[in-house]
Protein backbone atom coordinates (compact mmCIF):
# COMPACT_ATOMS: atom_id res chain seq x y z
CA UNK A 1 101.06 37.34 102.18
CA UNK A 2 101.97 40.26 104.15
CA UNK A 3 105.26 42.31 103.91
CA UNK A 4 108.13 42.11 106.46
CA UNK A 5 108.23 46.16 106.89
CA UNK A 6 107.07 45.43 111.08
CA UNK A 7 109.65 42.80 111.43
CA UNK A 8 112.84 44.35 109.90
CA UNK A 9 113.92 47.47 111.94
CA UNK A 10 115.58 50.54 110.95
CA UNK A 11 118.74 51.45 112.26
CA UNK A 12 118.97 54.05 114.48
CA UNK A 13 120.42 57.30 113.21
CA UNK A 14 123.07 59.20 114.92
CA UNK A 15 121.26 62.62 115.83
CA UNK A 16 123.13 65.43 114.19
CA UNK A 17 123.67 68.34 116.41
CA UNK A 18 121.98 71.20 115.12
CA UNK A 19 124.13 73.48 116.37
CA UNK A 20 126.86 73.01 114.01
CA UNK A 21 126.56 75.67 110.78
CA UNK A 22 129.62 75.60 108.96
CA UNK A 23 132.35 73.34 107.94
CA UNK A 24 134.46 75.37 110.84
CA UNK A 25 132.25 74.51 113.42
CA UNK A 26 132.27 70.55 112.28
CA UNK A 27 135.85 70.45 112.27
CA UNK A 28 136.04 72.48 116.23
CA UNK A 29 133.80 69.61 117.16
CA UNK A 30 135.54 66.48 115.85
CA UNK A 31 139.17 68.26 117.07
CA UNK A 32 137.52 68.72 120.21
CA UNK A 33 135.85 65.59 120.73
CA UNK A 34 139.28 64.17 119.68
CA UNK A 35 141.09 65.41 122.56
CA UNK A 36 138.35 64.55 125.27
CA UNK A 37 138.31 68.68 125.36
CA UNK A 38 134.68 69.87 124.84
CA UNK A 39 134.86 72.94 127.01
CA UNK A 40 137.50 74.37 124.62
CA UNK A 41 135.36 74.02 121.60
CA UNK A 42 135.26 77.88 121.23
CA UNK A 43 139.14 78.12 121.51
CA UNK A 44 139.72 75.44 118.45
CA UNK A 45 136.93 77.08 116.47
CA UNK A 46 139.31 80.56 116.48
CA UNK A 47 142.20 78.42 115.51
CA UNK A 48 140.41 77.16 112.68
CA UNK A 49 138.87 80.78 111.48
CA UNK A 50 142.40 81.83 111.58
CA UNK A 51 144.19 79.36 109.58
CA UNK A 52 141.16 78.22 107.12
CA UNK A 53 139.92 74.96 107.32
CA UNK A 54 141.15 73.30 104.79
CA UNK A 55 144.88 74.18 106.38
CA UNK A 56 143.37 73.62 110.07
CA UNK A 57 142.29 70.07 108.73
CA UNK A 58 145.62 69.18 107.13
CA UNK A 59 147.26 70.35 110.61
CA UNK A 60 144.60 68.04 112.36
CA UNK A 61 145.32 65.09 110.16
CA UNK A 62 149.01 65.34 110.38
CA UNK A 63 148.58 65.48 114.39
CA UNK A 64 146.55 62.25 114.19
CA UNK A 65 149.35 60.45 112.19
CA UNK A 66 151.84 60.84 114.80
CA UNK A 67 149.41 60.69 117.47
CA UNK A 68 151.63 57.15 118.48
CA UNK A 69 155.15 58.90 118.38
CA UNK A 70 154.12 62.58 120.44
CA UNK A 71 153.84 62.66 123.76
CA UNK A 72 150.90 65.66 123.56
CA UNK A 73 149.03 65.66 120.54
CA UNK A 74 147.55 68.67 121.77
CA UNK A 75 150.24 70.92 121.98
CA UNK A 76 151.57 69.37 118.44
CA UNK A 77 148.14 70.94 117.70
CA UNK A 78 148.63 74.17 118.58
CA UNK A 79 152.08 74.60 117.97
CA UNK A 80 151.51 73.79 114.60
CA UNK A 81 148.84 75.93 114.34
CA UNK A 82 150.91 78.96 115.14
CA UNK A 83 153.75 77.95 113.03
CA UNK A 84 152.13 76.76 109.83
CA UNK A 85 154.19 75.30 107.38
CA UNK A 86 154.59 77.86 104.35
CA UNK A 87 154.03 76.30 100.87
């Protein structure tokens, strides 16, 4: 009896951009991709090495909660980037 490894196929794996070398540069990618803005990938990535990315991220997952109830989730974005909430 022969195996079934021909028959059942692998999934194909999403290929992982090799150009992406930190945490920061993950996190510019998946904003960026967010808001359909790829060109500005360099401008979100200086956001993020300003603010740290574990604050950037909390600022990015707070804009994607009231992604519904803004009118520009993108300017939420920023705006809250420049005026971060002090703890």
């Amino acid at each position: 009896m022969e195996g079934i490894g021909g028959v059942i196929r692998k999934r194909p794996v999403a290929k992982e951009n090799r150009r992406l070398h930190s945490e920061a540069h993950v996190l510019a990618d998946e904003i960026s991709a967010y808001f359909n803005e790829r060109k500005m990938f360099g401008m979100y990535l200086g956001v993020i090495s300003r603010l740290g990315v574990p604050k950037a991220r909390a600022i990015f997952a707070e804009v994607k909660a009231e992604a519904g109830t803004v009118q520009n989730p993108r300017k939420l974005f920023m705006w809250l980037a420049k005026n971060p909430k002090k703890e």
